[in-house]
PDB file of N, CA and C in Angstrom:
ATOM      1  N   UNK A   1       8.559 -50.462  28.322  1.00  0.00           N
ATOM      2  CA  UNK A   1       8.739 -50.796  26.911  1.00  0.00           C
ATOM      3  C   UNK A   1       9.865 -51.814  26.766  1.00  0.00           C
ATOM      4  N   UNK A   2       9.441 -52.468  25.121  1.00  0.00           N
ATOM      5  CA  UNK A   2      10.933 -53.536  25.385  1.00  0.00           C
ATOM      6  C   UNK A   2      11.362 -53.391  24.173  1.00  0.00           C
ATOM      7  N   UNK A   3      13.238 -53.635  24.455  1.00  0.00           N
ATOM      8  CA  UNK A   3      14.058 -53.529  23.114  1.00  0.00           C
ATOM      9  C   UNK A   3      14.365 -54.473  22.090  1.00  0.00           C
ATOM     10  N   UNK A   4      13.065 -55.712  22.507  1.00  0.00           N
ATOM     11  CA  UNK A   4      13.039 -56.947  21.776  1.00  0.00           C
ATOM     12  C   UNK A   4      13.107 -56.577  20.189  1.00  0.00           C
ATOM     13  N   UNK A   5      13.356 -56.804  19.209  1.00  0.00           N
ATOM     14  CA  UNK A   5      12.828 -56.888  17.829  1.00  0.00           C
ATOM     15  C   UNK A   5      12.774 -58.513  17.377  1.00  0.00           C
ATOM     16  N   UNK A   6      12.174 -58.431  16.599  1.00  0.00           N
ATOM     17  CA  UNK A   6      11.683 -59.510  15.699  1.00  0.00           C
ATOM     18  C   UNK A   6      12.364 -59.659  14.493  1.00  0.00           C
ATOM     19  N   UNK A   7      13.201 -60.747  14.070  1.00  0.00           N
ATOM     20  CA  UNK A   7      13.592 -60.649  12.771  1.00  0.00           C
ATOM     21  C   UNK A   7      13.369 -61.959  12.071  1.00  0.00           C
ATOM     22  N   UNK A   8      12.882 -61.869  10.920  1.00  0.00           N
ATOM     23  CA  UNK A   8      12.821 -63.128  10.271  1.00  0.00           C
ATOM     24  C   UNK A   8      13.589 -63.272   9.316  1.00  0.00           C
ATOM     25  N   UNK A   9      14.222 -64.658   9.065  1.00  0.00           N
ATOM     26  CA  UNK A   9      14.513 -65.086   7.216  1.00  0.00           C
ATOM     27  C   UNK A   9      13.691 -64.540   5.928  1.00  0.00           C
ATOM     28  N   UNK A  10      12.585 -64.254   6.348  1.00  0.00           N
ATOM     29  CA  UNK A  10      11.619 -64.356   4.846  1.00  0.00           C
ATOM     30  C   UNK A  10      10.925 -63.293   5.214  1.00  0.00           C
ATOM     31  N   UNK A  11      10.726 -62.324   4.071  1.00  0.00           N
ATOM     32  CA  UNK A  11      10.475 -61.327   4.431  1.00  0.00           C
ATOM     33  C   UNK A  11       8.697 -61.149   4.129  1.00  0.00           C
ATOM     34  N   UNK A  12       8.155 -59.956   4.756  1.00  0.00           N
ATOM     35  CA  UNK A  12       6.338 -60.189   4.913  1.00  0.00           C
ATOM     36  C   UNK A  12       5.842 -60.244   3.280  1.00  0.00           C
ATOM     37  N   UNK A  13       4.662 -61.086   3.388  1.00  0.00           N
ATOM     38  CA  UNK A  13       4.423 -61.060   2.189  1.00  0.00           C
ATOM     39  C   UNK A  13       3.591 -59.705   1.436  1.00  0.00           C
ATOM     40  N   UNK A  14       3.406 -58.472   2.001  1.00  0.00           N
ATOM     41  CA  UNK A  14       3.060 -57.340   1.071  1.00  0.00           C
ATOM     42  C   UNK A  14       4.094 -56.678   0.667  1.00  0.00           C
ATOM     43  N   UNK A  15       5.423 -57.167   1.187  1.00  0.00           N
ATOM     44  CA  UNK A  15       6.365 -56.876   0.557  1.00  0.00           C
ATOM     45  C   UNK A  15       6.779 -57.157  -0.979  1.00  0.00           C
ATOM     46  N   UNK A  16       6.759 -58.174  -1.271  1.00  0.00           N
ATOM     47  CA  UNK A  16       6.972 -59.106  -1.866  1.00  0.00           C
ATOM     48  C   UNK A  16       6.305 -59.164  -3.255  1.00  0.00           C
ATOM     49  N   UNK A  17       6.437 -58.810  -4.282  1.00  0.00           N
ATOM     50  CA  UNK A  17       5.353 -58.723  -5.693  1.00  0.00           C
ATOM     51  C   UNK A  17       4.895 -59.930  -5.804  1.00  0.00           C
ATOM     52  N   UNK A  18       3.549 -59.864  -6.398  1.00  0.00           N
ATOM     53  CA  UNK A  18       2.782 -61.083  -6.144  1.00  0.00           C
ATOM     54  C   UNK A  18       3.147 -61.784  -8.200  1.00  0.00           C
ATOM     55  N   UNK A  19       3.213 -63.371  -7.995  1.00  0.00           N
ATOM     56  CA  UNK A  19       3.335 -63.516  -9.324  1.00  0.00           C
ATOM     57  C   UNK A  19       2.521 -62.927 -10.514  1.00  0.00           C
ATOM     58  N   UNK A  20       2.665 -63.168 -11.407  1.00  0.00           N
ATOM     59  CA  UNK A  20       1.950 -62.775 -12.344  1.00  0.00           C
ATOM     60  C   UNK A  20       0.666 -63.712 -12.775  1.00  0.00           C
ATOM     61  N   UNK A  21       0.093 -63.351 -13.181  1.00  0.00           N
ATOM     62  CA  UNK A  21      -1.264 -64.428 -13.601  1.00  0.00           C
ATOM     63  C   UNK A  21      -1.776 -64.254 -14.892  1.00  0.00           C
ATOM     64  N   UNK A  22      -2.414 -64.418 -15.816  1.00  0.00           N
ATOM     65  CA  UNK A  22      -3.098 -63.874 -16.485  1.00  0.00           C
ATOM     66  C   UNK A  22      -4.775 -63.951 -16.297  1.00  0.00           C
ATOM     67  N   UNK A  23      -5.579 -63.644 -17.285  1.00  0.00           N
ATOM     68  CA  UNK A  23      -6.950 -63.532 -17.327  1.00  0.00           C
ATOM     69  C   UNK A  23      -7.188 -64.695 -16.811  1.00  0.00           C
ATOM     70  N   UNK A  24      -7.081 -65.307 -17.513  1.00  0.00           N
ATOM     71  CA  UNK A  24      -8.026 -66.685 -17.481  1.00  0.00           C
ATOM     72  C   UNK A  24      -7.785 -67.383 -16.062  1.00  0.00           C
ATOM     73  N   UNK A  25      -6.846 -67.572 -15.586  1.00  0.00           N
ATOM     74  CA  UNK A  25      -6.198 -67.930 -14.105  1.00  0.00           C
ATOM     75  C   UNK A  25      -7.078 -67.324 -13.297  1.00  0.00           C
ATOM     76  N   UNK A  26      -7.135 -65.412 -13.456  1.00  0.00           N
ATOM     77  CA  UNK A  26      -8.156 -64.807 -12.475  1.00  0.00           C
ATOM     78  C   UNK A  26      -9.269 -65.113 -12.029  1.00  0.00           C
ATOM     79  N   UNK A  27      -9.876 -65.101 -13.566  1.00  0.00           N
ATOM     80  CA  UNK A  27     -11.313 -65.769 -14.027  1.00  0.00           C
ATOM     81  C   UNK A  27     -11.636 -67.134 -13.302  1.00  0.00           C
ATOM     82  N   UNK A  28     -11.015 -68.254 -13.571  1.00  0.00           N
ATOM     83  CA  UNK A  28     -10.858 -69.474 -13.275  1.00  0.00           C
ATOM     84  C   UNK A  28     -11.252 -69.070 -10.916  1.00  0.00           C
ATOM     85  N   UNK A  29     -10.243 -67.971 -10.814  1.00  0.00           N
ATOM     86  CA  UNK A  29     -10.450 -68.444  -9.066  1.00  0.00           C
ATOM     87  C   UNK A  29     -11.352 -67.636  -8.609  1.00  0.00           C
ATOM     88  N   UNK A  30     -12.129 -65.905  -9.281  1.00  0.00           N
ATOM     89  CA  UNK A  30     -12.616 -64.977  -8.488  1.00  0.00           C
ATOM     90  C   UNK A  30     -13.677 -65.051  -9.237  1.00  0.00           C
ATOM     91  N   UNK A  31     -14.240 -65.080 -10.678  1.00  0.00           N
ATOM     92  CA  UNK A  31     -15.103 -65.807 -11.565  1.00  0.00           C
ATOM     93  C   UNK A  31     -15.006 -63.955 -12.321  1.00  0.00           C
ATOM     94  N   UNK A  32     -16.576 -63.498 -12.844  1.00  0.00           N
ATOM     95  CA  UNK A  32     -16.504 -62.684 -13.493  1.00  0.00           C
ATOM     96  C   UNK A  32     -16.366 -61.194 -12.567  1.00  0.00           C
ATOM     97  N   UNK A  33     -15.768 -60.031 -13.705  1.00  0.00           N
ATOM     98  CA  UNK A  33     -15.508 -58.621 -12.888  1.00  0.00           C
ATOM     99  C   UNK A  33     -17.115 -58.447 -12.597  1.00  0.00           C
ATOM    100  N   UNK A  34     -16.896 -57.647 -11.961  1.00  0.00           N
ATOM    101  CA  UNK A  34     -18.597 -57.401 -12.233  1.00  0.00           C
ATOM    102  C   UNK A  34     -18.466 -56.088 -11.471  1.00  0.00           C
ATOM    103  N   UNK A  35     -19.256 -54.339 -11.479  1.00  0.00           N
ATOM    104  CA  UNK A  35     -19.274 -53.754 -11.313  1.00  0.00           C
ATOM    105  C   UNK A  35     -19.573 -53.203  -9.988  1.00  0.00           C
ATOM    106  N   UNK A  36     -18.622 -51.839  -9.493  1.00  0.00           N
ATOM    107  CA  UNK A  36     -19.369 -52.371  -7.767  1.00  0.00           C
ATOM    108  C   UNK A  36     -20.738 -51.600  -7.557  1.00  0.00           C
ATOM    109  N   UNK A  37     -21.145 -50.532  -8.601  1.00  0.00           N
ATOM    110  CA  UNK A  37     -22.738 -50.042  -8.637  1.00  0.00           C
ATOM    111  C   UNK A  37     -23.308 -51.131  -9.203  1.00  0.00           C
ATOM    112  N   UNK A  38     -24.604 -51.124  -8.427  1.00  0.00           N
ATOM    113  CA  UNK A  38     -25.922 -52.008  -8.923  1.00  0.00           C
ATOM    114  C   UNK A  38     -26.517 -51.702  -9.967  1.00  0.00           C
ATOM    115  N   UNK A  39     -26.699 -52.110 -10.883  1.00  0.00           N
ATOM    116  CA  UNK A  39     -26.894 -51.482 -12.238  1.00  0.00           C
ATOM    117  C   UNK A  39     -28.751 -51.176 -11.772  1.00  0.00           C
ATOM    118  N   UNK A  40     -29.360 -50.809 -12.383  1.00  0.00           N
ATOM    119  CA  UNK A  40     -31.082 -49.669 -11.964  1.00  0.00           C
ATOM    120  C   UNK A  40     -31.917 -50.596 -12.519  1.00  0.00           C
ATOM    121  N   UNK A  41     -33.059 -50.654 -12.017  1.00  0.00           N
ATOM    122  CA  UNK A  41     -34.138 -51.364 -12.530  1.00  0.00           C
ATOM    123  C   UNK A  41     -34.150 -51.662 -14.003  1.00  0.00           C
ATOM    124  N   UNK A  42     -34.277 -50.675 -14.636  1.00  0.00           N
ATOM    125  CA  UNK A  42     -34.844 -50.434 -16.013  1.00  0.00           C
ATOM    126  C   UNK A  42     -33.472 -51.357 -16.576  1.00  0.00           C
ATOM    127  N   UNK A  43     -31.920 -50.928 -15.992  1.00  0.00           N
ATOM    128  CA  UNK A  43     -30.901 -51.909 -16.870  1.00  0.00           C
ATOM    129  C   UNK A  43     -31.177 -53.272 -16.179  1.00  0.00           C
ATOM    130  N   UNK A  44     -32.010 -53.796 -15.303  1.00  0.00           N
ATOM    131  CA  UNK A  44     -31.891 -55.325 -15.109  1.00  0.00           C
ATOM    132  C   UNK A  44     -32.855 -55.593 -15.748  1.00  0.00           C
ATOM    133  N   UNK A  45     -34.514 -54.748 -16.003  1.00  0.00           N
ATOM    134  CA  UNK A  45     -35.145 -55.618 -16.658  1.00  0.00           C
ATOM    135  C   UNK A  45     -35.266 -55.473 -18.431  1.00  0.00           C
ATOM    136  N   UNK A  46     -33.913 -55.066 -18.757  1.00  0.00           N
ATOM    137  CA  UNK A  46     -33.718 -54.890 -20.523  1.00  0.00           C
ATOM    138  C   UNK A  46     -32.404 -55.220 -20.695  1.00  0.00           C
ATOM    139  N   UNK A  47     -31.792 -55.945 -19.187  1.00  0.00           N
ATOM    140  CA  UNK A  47     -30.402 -56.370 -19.605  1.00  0.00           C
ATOM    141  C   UNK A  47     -29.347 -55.768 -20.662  1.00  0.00           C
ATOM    142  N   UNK A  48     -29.625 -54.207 -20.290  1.00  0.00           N
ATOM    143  CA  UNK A  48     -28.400 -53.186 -19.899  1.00  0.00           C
ATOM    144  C   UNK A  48     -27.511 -53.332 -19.844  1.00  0.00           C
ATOM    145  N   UNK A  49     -25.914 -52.850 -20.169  1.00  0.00           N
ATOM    146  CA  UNK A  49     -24.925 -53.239 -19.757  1.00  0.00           C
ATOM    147  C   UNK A  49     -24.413 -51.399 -19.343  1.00  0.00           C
TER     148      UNK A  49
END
């Protein structure tokens, strides 16, 4: 084993709080939320929500 460590100036970035954004910024880079169930036949063909 070794007693090397690693140290950096800048610390990891999940450390670190990520800026703030709002909606539209989100929107703008990941596009719309969208649900992670597949919505069922019957709601795609009567466009269900």
């Amino acid at each position: 084993m070794s007693n090397l460590t690693y140290r950096s100036s800048r610390p990891d970035a999940w450390v670190q709080p990520r800026a703030y954004r709002d909606a539209s910024q989100r929107l703008k880079q990941h596009g719309k939320i969208i649900p992670m169930d597949e919505p069922g036949f019957f709601a795609r063909l009567f466009g269900a929500r």
